[in-house]
ModelCIF file with pLDDT and N, C-alpha, C, O atoms, coordinates in Angstrom:
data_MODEL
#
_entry.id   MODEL 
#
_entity.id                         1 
_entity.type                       polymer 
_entity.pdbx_number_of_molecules   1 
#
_entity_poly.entity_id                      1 
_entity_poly.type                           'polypeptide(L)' 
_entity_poly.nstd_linkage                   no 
_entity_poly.nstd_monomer                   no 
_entity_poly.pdbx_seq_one_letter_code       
;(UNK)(UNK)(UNK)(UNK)(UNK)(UNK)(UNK)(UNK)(UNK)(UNK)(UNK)(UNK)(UNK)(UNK)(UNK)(UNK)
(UNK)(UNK)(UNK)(UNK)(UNK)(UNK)(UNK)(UNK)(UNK)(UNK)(UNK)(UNK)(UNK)(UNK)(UNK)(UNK)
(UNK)(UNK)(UNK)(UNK)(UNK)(UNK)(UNK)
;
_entity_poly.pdbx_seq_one_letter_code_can   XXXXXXXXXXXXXXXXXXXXXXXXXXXXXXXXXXXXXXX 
_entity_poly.pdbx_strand_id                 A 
#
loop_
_entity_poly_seq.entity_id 
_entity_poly_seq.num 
_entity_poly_seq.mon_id 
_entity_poly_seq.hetero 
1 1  UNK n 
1 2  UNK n 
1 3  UNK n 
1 4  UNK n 
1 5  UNK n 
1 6  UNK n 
1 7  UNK n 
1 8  UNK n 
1 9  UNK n 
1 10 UNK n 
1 11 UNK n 
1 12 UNK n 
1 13 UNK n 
1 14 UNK n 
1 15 UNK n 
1 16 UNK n 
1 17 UNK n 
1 18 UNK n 
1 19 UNK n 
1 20 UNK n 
1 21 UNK n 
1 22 UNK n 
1 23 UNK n 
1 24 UNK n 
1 25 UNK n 
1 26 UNK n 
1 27 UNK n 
1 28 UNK n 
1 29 UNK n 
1 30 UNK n 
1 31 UNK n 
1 32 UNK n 
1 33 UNK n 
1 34 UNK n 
1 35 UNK n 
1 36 UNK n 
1 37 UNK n 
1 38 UNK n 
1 39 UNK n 
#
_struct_asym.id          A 
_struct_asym.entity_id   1 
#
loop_
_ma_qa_metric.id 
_ma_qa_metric.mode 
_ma_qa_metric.name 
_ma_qa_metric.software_group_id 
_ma_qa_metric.type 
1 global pLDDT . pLDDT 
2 local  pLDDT . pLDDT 
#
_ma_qa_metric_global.metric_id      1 
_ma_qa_metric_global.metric_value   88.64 
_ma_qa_metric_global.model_id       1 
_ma_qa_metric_global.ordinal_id     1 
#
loop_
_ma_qa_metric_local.label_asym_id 
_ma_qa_metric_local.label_comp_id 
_ma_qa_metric_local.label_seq_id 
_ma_qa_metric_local.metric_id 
_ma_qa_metric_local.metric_value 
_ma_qa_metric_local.model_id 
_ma_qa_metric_local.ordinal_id 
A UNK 1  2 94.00 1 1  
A UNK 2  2 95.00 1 2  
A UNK 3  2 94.00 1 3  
A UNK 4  2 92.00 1 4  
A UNK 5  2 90.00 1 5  
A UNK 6  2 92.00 1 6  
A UNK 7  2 92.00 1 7  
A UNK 8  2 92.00 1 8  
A UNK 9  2 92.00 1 9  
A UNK 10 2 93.00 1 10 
A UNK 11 2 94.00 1 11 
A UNK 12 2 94.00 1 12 
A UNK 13 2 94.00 1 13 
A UNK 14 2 95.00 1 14 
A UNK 15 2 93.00 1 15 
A UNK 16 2 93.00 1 16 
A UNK 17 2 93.00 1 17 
A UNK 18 2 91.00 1 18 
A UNK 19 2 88.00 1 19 
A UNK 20 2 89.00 1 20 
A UNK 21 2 87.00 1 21 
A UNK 22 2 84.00 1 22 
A UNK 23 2 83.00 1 23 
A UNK 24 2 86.00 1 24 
A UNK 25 2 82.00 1 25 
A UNK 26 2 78.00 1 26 
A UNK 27 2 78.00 1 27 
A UNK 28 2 76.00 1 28 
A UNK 29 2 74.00 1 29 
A UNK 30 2 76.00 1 30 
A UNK 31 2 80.00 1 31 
A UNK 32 2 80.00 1 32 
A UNK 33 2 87.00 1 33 
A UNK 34 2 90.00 1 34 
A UNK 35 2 93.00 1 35 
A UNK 36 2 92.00 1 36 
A UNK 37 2 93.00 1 37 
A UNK 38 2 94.00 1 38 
A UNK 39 2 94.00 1 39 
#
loop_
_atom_site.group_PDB 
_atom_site.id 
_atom_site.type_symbol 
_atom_site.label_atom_id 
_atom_site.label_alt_id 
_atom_site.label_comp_id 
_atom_site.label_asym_id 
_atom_site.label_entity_id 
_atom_site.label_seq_id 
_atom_site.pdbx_PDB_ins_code 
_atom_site.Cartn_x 
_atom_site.Cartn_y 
_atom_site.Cartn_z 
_atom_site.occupancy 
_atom_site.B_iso_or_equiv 
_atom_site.pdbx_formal_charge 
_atom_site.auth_seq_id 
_atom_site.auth_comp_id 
_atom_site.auth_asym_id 
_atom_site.auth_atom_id 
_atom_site.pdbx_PDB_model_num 
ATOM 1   N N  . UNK A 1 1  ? 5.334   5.967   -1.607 1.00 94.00 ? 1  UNK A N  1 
ATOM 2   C CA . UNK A 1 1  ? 6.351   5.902   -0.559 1.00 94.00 ? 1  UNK A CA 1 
ATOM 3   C C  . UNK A 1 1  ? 7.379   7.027   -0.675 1.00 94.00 ? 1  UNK A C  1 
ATOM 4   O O  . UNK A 1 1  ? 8.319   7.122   0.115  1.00 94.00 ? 1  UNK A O  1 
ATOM 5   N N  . UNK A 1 2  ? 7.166   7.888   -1.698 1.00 95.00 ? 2  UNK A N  1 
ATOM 6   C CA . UNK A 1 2  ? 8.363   8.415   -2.081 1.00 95.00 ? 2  UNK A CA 1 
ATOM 7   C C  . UNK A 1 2  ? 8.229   10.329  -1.382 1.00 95.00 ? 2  UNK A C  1 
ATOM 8   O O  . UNK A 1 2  ? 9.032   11.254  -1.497 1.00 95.00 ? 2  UNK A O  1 
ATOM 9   N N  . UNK A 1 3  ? 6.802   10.267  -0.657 1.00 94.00 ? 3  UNK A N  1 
ATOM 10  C CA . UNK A 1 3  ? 6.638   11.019  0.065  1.00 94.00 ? 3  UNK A CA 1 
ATOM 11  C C  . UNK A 1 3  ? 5.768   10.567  1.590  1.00 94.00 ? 3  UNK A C  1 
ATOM 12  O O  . UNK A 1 3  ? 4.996   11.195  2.315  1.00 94.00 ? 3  UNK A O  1 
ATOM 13  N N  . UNK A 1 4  ? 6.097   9.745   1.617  1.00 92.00 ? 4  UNK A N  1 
ATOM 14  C CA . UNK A 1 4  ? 5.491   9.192   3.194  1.00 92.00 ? 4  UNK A CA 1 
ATOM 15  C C  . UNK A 1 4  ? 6.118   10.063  4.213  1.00 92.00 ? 4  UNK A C  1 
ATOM 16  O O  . UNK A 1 4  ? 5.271   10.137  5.103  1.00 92.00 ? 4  UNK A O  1 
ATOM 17  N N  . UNK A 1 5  ? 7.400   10.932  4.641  1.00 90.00 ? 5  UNK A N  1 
ATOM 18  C CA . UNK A 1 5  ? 7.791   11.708  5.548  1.00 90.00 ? 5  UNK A CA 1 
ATOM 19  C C  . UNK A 1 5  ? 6.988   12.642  5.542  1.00 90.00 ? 5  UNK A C  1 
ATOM 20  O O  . UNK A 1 5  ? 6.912   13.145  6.663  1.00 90.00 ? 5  UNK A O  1 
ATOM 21  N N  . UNK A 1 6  ? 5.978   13.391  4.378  1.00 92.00 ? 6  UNK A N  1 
ATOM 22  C CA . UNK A 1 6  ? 5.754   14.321  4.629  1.00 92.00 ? 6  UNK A CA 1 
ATOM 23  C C  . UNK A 1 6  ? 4.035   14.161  4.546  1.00 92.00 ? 6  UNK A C  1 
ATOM 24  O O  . UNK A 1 6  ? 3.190   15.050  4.654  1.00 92.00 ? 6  UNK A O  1 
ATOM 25  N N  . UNK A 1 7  ? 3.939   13.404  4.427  1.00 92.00 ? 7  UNK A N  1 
ATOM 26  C CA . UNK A 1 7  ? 2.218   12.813  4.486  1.00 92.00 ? 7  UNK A CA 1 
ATOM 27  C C  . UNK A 1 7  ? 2.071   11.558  4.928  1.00 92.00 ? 7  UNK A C  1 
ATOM 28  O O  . UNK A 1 7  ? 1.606   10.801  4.076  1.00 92.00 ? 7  UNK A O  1 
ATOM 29  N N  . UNK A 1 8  ? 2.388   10.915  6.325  1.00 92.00 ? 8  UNK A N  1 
ATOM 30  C CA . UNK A 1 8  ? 2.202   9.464   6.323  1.00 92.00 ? 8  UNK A CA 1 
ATOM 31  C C  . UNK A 1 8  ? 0.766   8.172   6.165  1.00 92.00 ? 8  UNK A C  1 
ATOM 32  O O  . UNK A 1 8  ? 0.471   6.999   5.932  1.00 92.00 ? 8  UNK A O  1 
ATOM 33  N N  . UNK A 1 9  ? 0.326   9.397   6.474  1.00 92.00 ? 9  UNK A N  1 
ATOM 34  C CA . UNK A 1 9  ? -1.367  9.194   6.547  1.00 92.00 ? 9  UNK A CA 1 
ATOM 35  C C  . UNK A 1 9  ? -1.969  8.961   5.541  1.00 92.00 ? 9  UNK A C  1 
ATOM 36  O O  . UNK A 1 9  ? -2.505  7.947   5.094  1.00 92.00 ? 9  UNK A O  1 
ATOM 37  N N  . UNK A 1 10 ? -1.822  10.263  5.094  1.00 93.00 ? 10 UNK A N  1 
ATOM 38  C CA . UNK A 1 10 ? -2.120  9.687   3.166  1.00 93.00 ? 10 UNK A CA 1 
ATOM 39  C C  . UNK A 1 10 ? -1.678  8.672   2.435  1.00 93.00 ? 10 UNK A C  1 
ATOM 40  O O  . UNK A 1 10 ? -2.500  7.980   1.834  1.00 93.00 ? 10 UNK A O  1 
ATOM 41  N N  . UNK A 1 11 ? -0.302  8.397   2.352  1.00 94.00 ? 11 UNK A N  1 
ATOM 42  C CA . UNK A 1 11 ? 0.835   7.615   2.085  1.00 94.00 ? 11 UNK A CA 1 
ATOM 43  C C  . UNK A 1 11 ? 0.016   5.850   2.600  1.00 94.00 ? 11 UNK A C  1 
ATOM 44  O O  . UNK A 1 11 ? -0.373  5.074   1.727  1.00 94.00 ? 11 UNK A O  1 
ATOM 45  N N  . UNK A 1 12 ? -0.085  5.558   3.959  1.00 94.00 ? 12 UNK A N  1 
ATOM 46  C CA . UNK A 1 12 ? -0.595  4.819   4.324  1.00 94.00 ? 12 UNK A CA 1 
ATOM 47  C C  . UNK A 1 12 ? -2.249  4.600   3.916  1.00 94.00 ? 12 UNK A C  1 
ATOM 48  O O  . UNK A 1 12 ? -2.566  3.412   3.871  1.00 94.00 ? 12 UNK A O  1 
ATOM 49  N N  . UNK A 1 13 ? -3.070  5.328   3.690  1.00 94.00 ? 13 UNK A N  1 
ATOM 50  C CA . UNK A 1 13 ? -4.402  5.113   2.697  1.00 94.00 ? 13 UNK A CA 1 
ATOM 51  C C  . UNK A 1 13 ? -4.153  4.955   1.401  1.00 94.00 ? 13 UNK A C  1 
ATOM 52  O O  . UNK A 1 13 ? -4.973  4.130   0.999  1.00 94.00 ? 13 UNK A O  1 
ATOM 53  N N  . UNK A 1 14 ? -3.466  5.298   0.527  1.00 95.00 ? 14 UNK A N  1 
ATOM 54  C CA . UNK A 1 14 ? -3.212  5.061   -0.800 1.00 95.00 ? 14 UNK A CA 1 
ATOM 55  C C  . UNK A 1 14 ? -2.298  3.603   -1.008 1.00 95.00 ? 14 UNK A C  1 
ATOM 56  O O  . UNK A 1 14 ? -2.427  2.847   -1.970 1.00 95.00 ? 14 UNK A O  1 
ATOM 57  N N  . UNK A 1 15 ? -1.557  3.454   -0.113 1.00 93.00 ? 15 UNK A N  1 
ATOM 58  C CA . UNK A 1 15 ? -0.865  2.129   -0.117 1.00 93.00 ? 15 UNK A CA 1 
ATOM 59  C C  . UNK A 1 15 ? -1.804  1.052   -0.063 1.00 93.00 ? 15 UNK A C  1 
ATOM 60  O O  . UNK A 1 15 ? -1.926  0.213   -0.955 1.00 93.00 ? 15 UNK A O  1 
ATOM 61  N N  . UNK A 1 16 ? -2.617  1.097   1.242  1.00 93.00 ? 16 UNK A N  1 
ATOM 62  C CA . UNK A 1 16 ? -3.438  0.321   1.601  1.00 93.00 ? 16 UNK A CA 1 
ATOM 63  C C  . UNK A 1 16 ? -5.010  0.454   0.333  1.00 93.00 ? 16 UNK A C  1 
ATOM 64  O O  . UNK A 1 16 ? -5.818  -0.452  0.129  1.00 93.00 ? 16 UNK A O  1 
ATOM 65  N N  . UNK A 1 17 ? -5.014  1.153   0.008  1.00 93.00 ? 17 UNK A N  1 
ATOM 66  C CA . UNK A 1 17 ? -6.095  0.910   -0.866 1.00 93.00 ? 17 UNK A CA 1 
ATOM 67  C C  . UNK A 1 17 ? -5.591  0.049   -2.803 1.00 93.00 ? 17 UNK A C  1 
ATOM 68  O O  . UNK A 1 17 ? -6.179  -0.675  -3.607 1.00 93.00 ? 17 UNK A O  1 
ATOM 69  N N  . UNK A 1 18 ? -4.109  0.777   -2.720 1.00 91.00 ? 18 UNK A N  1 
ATOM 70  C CA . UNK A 1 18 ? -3.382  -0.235  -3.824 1.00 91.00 ? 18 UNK A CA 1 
ATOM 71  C C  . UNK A 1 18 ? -3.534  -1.587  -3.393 1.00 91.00 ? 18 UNK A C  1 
ATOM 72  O O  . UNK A 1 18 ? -4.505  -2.262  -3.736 1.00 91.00 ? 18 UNK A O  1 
ATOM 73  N N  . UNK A 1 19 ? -2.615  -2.018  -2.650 1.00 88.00 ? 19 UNK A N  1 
ATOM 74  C CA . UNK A 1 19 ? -3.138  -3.325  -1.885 1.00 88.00 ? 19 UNK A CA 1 
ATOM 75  C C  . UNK A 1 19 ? -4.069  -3.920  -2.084 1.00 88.00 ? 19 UNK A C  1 
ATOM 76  O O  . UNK A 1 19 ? -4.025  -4.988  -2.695 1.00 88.00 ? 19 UNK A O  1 
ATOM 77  N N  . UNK A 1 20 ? -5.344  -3.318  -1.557 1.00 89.00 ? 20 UNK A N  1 
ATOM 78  C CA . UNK A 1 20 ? -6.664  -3.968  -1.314 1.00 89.00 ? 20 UNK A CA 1 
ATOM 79  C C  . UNK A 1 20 ? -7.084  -4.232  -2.740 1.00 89.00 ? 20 UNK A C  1 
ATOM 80  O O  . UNK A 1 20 ? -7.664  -5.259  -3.093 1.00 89.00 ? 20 UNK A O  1 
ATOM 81  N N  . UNK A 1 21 ? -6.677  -3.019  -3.707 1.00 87.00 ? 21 UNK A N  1 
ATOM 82  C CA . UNK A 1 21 ? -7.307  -2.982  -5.238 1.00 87.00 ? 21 UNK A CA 1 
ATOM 83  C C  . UNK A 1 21 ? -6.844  -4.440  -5.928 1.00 87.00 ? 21 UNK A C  1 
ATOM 84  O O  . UNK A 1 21 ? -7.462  -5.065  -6.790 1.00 87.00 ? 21 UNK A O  1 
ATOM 85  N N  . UNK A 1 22 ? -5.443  -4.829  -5.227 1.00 84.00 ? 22 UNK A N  1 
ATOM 86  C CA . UNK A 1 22 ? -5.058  -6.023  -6.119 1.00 84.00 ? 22 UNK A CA 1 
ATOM 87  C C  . UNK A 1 22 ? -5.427  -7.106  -5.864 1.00 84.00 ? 22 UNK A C  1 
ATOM 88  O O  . UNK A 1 22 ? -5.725  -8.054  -6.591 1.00 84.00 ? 22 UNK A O  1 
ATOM 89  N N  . UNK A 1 23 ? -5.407  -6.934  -4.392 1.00 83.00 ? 23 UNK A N  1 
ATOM 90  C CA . UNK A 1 23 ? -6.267  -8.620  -3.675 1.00 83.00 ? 23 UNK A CA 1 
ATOM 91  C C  . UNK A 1 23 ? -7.623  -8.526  -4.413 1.00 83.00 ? 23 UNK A C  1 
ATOM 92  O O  . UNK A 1 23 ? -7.841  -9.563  -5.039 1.00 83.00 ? 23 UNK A O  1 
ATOM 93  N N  . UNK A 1 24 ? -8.461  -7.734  -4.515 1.00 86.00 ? 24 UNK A N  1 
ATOM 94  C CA . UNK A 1 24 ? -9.640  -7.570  -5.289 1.00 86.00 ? 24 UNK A CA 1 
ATOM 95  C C  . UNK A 1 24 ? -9.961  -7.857  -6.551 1.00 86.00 ? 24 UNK A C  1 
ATOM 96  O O  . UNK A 1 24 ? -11.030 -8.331  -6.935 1.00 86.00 ? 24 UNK A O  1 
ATOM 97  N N  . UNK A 1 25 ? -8.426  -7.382  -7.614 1.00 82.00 ? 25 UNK A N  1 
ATOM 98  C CA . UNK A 1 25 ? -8.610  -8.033  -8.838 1.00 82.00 ? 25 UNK A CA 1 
ATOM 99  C C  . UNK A 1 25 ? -8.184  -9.178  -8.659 1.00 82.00 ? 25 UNK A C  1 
ATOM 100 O O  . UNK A 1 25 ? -8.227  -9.819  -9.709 1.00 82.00 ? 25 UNK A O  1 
ATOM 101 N N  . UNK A 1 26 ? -7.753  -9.792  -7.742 1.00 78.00 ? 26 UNK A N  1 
ATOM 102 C CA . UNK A 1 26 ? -7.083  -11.543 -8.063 1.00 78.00 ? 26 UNK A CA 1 
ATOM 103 C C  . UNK A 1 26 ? -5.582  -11.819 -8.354 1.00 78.00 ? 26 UNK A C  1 
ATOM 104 O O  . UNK A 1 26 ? -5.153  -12.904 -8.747 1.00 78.00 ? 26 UNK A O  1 
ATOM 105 N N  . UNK A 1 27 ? -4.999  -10.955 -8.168 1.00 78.00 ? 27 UNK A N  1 
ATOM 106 C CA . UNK A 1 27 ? -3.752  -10.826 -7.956 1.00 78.00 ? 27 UNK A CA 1 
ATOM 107 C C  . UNK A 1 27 ? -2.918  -10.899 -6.592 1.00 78.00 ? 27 UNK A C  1 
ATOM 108 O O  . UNK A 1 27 ? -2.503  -9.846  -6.109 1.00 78.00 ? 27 UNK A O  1 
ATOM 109 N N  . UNK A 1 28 ? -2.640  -12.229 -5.907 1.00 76.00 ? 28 UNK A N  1 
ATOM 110 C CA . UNK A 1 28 ? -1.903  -12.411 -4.974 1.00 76.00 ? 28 UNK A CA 1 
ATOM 111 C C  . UNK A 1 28 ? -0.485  -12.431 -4.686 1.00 76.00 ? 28 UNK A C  1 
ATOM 112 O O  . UNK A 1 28 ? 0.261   -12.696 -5.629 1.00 76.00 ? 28 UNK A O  1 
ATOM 113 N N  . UNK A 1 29 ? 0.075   -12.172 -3.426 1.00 74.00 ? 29 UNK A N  1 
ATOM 114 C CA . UNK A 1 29 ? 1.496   -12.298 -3.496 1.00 74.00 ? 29 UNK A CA 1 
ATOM 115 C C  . UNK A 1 29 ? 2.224   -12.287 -2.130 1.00 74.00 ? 29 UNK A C  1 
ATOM 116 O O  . UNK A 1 29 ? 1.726   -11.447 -1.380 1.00 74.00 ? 29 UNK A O  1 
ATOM 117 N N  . UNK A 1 30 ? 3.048   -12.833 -1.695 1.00 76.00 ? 30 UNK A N  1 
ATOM 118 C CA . UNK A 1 30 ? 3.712   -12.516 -0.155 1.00 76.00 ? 30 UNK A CA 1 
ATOM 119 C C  . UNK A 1 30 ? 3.873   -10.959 0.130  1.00 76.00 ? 30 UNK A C  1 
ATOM 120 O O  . UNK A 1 30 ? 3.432   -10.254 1.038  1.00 76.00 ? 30 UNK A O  1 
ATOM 121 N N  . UNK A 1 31 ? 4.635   -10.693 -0.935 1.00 80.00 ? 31 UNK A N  1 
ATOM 122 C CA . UNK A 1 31 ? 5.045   -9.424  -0.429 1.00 80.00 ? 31 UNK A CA 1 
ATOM 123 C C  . UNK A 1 31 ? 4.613   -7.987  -1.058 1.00 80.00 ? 31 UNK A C  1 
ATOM 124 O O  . UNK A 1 31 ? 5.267   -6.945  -1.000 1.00 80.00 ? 31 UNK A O  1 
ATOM 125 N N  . UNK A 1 32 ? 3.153   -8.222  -1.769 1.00 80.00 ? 32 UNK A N  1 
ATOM 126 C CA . UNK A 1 32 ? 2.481   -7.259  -2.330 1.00 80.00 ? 32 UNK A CA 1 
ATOM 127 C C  . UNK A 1 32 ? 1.929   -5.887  -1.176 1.00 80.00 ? 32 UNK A C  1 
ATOM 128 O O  . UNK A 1 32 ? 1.661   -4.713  -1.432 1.00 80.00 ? 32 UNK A O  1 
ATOM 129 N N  . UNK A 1 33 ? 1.918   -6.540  -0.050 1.00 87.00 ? 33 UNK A N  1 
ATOM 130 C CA . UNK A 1 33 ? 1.693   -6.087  0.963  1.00 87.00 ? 33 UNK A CA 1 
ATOM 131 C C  . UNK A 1 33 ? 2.959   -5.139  1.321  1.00 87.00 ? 33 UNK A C  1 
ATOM 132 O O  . UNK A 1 33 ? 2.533   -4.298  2.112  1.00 87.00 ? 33 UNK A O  1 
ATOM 133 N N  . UNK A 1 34 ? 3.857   -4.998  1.158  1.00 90.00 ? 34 UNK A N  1 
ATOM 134 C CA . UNK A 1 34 ? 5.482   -4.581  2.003  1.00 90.00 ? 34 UNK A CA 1 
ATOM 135 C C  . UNK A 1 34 ? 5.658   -2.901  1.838  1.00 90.00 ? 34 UNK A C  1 
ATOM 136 O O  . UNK A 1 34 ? 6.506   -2.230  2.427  1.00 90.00 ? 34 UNK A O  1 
ATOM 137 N N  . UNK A 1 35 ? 4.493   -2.322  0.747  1.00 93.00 ? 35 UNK A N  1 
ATOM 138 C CA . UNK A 1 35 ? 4.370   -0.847  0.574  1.00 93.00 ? 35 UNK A CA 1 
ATOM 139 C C  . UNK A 1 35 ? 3.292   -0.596  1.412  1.00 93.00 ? 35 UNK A C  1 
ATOM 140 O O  . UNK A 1 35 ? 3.443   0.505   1.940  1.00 93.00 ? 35 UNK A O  1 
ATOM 141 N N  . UNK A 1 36 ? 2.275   -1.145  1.757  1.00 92.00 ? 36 UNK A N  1 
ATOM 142 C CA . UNK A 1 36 ? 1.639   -0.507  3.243  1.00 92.00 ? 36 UNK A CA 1 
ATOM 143 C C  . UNK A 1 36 ? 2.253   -0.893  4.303  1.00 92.00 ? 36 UNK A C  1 
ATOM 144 O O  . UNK A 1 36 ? 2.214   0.017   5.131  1.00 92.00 ? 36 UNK A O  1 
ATOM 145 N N  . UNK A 1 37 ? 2.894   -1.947  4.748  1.00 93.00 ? 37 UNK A N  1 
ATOM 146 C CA . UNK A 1 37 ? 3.755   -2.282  5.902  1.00 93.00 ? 37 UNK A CA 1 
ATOM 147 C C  . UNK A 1 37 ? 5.010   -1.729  6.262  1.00 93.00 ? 37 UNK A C  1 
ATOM 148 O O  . UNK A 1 37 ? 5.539   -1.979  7.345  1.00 93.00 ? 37 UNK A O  1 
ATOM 149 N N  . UNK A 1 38 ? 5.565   -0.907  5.311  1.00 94.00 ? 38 UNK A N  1 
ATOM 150 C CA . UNK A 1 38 ? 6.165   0.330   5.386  1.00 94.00 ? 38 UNK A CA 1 
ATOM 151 C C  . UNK A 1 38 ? 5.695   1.485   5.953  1.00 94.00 ? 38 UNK A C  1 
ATOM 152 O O  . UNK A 1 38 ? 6.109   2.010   6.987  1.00 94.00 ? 38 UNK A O  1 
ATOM 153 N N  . UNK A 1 39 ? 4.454   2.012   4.942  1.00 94.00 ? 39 UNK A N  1 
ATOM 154 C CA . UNK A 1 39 ? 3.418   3.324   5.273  1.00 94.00 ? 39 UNK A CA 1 
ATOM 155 C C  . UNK A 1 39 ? 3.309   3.197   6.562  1.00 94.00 ? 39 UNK A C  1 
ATOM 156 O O  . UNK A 1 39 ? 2.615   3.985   7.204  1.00 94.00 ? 39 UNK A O  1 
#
């Protein structure tokens, strides 16, 4: 997030693939999500 102004795209695939990596290992949460819903 700490360069999303200047790459949002990227920013938003790397978020979203963190994300996905954790729902995947089994790690849930409300707001694990709130760094791609930013992106």
């Amino acid at each position: 997030l700490l360069v999303r102004t200047r790459w949002p795209v990227g920013v938003a695939v790397v978020t979203g693939a963190a994300c996905a990596g954790r729902a995947l290992y089994g790690h849930i949460g409300e707001l694990l999500n709130l760094p791609v819903m930013v992106a």
